[in-house]
N, C-alpha and C. Protein backbone atom coordinates (compact mmCIF):
# COMPACT_ATOMS: atom_id res chain seq x y z
N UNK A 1 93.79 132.41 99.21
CA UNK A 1 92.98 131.20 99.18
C UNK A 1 92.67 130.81 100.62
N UNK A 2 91.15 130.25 101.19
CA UNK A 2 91.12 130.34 102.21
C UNK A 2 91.92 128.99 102.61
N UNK A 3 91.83 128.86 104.02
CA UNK A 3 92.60 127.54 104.22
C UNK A 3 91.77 126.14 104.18
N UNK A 4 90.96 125.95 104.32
CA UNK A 4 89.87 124.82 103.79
C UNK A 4 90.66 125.01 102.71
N UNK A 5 90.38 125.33 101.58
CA UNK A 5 90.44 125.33 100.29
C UNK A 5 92.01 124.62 99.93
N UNK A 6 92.68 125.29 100.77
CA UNK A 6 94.16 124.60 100.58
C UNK A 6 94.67 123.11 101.12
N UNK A 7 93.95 123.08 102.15
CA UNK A 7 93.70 121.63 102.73
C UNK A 7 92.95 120.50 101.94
N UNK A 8 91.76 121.33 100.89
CA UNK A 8 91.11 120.62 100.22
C UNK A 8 92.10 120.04 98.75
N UNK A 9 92.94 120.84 98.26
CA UNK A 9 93.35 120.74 97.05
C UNK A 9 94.72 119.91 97.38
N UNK A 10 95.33 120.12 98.92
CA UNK A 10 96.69 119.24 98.93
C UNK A 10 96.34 117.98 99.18
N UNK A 11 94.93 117.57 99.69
CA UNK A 11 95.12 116.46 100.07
C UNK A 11 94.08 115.61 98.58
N UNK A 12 93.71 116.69 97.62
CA UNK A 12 93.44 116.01 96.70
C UNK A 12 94.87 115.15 95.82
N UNK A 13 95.76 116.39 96.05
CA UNK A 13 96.72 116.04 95.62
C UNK A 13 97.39 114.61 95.94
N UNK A 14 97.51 114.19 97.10
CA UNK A 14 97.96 113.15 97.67
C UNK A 14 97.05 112.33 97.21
N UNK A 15 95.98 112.19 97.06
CA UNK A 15 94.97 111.11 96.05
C UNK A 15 95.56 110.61 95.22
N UNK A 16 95.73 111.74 94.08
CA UNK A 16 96.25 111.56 92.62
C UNK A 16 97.62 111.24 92.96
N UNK A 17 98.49 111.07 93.94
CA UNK A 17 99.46 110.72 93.70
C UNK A 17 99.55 109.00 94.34
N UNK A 18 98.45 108.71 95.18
CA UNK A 18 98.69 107.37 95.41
C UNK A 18 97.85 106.58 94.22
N UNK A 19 96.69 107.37 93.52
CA UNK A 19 96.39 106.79 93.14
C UNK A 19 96.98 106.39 91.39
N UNK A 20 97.39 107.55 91.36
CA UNK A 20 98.98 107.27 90.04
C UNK A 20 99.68 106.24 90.09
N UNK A 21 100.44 106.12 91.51
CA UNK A 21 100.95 105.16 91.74
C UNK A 21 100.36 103.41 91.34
N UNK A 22 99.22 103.48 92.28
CA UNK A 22 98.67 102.04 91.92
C UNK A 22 98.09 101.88 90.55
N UNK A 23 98.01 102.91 89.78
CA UNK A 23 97.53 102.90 88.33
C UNK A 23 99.03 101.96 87.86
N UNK A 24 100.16 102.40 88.01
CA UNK A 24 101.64 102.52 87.90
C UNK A 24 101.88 100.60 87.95
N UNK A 25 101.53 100.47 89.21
CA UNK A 25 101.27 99.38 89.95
C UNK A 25 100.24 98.25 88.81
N UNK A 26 99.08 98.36 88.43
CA UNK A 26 98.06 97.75 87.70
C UNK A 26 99.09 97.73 86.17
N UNK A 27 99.87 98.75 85.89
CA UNK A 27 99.77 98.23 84.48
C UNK A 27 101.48 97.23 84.35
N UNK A 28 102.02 97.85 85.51
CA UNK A 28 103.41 96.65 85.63
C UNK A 28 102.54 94.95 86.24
N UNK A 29 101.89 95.04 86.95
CA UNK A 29 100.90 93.78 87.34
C UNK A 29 100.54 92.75 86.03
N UNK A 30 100.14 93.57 84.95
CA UNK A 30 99.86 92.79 83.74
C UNK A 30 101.13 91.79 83.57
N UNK A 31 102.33 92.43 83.73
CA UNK A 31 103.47 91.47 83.51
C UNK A 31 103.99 90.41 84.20
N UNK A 32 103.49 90.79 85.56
CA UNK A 32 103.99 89.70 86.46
C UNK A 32 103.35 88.22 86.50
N UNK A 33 103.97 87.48 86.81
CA UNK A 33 103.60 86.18 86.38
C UNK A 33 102.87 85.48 87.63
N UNK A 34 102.51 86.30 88.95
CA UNK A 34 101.48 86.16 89.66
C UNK A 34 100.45 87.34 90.00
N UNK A 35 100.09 87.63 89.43
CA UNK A 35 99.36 89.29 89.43
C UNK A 35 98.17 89.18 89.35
N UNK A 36 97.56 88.17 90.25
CA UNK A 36 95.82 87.75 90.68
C UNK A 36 95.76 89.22 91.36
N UNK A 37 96.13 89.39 92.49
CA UNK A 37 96.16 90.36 93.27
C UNK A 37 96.09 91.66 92.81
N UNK A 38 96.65 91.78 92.31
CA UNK A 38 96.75 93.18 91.14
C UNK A 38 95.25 93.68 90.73
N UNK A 39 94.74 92.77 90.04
CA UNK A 39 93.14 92.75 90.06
C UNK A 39 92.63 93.89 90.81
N UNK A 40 92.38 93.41 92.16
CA UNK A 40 92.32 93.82 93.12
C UNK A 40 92.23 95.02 93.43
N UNK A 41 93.63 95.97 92.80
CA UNK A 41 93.58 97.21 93.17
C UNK A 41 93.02 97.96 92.16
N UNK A 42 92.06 97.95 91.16
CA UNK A 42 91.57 98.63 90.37
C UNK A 42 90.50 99.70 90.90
N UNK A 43 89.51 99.00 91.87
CA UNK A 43 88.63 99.40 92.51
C UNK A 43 88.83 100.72 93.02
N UNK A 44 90.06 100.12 94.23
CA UNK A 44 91.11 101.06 94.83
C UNK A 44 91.48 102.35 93.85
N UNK A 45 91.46 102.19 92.86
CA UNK A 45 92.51 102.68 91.97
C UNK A 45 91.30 103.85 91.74
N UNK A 46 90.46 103.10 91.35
CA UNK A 46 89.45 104.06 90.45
C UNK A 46 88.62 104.93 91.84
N UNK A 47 88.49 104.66 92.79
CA UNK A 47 88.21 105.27 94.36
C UNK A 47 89.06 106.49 94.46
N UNK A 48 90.12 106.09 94.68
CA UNK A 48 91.09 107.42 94.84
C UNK A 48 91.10 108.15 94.00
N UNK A 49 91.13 108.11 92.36
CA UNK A 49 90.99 108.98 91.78
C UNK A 49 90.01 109.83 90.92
N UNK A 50 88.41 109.32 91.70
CA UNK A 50 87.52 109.62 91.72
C UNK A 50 87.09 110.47 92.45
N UNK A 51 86.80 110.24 93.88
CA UNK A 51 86.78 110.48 94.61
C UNK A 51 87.71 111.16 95.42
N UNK A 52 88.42 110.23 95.69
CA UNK A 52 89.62 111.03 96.78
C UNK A 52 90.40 112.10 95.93
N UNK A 53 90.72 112.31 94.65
CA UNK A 53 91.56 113.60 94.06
C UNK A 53 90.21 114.14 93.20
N UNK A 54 89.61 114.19 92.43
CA UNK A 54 88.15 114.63 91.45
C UNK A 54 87.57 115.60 91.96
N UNK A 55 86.99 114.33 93.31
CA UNK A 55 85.52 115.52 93.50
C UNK A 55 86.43 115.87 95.35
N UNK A 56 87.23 116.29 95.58
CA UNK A 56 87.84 116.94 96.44
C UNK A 56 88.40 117.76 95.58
N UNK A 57 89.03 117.77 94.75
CA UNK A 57 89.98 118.92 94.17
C UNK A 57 88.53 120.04 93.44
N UNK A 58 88.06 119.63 93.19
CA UNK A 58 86.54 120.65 92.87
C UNK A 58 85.88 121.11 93.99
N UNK A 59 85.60 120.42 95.20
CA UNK A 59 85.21 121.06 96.48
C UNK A 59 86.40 122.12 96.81
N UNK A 60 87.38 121.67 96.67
CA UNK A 60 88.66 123.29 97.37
C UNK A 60 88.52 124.41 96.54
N UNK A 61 88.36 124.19 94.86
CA UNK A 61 88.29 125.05 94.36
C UNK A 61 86.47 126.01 94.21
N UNK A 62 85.54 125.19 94.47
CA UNK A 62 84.58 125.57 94.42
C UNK A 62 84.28 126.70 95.87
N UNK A 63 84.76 126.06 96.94
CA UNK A 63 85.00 126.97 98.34
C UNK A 63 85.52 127.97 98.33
N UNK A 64 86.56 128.14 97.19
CA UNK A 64 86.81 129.34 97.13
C UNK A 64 86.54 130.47 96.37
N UNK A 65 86.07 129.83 95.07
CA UNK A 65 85.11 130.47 93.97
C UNK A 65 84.29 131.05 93.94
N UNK A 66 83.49 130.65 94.91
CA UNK A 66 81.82 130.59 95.14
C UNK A 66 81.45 132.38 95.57
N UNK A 67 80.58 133.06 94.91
CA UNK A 67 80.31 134.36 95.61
C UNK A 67 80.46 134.49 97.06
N UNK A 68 81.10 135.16 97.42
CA UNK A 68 81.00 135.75 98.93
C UNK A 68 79.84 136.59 99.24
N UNK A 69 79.72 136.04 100.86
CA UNK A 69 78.65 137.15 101.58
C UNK A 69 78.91 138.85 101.62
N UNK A 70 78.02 139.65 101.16
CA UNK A 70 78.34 140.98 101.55
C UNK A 70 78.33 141.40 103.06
N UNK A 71 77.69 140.89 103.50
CA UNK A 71 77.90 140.88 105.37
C UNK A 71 78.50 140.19 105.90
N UNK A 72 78.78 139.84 107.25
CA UNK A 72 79.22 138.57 107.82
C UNK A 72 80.80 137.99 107.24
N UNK A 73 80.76 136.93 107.86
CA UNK A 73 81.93 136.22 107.05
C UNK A 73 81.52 135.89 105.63
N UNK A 74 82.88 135.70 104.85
CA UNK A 74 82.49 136.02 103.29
C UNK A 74 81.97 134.81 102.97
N UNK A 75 82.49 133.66 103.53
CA UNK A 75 82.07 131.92 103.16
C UNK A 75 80.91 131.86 104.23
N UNK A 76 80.10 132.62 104.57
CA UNK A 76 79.58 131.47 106.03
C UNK A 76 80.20 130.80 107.02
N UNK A 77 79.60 130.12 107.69
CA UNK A 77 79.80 129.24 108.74
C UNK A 77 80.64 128.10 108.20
N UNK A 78 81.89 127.53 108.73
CA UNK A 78 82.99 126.82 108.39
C UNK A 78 82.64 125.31 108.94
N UNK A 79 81.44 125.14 110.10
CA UNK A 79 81.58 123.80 110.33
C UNK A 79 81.25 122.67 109.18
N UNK A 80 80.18 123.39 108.27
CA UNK A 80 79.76 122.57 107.44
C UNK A 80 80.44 122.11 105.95
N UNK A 81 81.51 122.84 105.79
CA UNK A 81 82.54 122.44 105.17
C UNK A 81 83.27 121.91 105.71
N UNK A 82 84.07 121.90 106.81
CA UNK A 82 85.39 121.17 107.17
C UNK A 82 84.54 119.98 107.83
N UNK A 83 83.54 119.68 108.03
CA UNK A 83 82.89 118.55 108.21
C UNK A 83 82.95 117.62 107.18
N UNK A 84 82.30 118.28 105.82
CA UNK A 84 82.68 117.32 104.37
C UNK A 84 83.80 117.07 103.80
N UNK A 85 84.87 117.55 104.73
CA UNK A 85 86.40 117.27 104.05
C UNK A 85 86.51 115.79 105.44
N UNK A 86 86.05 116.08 106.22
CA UNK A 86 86.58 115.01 107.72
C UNK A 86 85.73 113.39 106.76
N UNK A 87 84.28 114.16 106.37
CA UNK A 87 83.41 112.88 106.46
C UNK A 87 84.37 112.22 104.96
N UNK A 88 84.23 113.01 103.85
CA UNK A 88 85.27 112.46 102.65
C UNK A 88 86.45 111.62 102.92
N UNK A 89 87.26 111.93 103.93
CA UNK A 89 88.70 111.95 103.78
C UNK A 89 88.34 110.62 104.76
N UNK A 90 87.59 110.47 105.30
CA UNK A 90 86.79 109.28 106.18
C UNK A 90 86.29 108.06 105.25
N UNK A 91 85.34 108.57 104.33
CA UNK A 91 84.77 107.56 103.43
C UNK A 91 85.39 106.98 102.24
N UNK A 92 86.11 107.70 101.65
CA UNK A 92 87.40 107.02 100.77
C UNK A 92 88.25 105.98 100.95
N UNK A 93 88.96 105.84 102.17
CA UNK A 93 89.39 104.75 102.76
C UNK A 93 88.33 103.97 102.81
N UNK A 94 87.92 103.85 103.79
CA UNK A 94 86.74 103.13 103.95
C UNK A 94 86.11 102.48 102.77
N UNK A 95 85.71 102.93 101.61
CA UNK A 95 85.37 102.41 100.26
C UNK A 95 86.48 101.66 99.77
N UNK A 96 87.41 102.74 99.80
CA UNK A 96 88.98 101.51 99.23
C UNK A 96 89.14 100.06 99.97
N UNK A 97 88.83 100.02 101.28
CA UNK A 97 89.33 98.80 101.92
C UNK A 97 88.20 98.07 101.34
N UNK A 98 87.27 98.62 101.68
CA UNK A 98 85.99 97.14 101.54
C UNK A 98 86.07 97.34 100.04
N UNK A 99 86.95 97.72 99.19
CA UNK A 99 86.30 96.83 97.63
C UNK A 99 88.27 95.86 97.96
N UNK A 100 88.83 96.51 98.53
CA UNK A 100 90.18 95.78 98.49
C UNK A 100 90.04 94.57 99.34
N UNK A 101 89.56 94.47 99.99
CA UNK A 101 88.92 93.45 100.75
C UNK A 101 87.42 93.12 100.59
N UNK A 102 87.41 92.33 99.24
CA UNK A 102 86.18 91.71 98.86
C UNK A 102 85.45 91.32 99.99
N UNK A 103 85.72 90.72 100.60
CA UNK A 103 84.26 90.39 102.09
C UNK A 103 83.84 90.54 102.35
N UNK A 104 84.28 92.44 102.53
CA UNK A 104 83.89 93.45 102.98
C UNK A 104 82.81 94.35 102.60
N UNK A 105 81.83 94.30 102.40
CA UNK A 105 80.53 94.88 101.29
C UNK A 105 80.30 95.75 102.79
N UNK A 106 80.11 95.19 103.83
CA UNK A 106 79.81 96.67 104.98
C UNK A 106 80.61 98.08 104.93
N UNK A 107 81.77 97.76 105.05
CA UNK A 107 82.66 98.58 105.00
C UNK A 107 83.10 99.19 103.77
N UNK A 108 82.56 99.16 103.04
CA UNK A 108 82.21 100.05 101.61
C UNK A 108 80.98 100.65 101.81
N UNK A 109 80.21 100.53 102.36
CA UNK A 109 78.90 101.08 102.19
C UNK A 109 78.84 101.57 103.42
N UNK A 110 79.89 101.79 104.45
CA UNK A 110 79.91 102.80 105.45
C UNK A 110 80.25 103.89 104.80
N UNK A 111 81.73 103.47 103.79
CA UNK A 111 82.18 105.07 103.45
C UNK A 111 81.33 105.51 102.71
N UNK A 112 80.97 104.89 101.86
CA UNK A 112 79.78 105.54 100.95
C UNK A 112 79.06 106.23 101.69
N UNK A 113 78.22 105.90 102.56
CA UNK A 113 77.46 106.79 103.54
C UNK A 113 77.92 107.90 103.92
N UNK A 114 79.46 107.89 104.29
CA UNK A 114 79.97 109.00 104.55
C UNK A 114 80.14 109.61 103.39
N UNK A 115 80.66 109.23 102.31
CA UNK A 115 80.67 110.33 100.93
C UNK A 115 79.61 111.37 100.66
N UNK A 116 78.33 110.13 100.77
CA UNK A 116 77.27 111.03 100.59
C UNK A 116 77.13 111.98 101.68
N UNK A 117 76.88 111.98 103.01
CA UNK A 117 76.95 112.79 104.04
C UNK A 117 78.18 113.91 103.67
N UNK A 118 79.00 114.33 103.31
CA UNK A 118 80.24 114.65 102.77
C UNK A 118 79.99 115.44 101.56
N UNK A 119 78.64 114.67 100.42
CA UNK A 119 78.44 116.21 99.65
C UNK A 119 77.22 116.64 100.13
N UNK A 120 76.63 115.96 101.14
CA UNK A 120 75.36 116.83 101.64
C UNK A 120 75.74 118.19 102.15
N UNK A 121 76.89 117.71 103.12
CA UNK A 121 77.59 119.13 103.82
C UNK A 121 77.76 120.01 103.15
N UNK A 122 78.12 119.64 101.88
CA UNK A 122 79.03 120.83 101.11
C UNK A 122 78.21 121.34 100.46
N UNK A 123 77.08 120.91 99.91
CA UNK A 123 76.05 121.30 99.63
C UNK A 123 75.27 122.56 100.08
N UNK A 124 74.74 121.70 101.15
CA UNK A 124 74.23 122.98 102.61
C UNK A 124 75.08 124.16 102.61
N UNK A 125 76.50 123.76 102.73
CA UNK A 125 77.05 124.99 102.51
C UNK A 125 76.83 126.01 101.60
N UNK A 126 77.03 125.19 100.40
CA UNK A 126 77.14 125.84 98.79
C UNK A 126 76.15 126.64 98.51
N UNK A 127 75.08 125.94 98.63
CA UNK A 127 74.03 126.33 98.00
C UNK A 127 73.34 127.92 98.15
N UNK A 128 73.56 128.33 99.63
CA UNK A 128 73.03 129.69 99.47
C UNK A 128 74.17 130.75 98.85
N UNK A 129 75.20 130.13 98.46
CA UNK A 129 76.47 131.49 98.31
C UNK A 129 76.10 131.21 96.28
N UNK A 130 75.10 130.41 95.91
CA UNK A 130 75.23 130.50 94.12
C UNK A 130 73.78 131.71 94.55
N UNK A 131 74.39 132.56 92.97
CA UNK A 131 73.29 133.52 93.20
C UNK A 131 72.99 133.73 91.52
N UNK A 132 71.91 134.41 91.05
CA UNK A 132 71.90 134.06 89.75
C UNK A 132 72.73 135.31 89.02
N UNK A 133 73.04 135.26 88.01
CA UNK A 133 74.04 136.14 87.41
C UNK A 133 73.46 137.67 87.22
N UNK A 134 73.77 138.63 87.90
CA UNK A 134 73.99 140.39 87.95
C UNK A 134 72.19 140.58 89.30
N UNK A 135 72.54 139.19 89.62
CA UNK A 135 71.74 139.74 90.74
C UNK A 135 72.36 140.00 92.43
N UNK A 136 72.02 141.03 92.85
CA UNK A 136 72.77 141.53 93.98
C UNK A 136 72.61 140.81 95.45
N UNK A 137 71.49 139.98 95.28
CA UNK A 137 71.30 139.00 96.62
C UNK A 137 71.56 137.93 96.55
């Protein structure tokens, strides 16, 4: 497995595990007898495990899936992937704070920007390694 790919899937992993957690967190919250706050982390909740474990754990596995080049390196050029893991792993936070911090509508719509920038990359990447099925180019 290349190493992108492994970087991509552990740190999906760490998603799903914080974001387990605050799932964990939201449904003990129902009980507590001040659990305004709790609210709160749903956003969060549903961010991380959307985003931060979902569509990262499908980018590691898709990077490595994907037909290889018969020439050259087998993936292509690496900047434009490990760019969409930097800009992702960038915009997730970033989305989490500004919905966790209601005020914050900028700082959600930075990471967002970066998300999107993040599957553009991967995209660019992707896109010339799909080839149509029993064709040789």
């Amino acid at each position: 497995m290349p190493r992108l790919s492994i970087w991509l899937v552990r740190t999906s992993l760490v998603h799903l595990t914080v974001g387990i957690t605050l799932g964990a967190v939201l449904l003990a919250g129902r009980e507590l007898a001040d659990g305004a706050w709790v609210v709160r982390l749903r956003p969060v909740h549903a961010e991380l495990l959307l985003f931060g474990w979902t569509v990262q754990l499908i980018m590691g596995v898709a990077y490595w899936i994907l037909p290889r080049f018969r020439a050259g390196r087998e993936r292509g050029g690496a900047l434009l992937p490990w760019a969409a893991y930097w800009l992702l792993n960038a915009g997730v936070p970033l989305v989490a704070a500004g919905k966790w911090l209601s005020g914050a509508p900028s700082l959600a719509l930075a990471g967002r920007l970066l998300e999107v920038l993040a599957a553009g990359a991967f995209v660019a990447h992707a896109l010339p390694r799909i080839k149509g099925f029993g064709s040789g180019t």
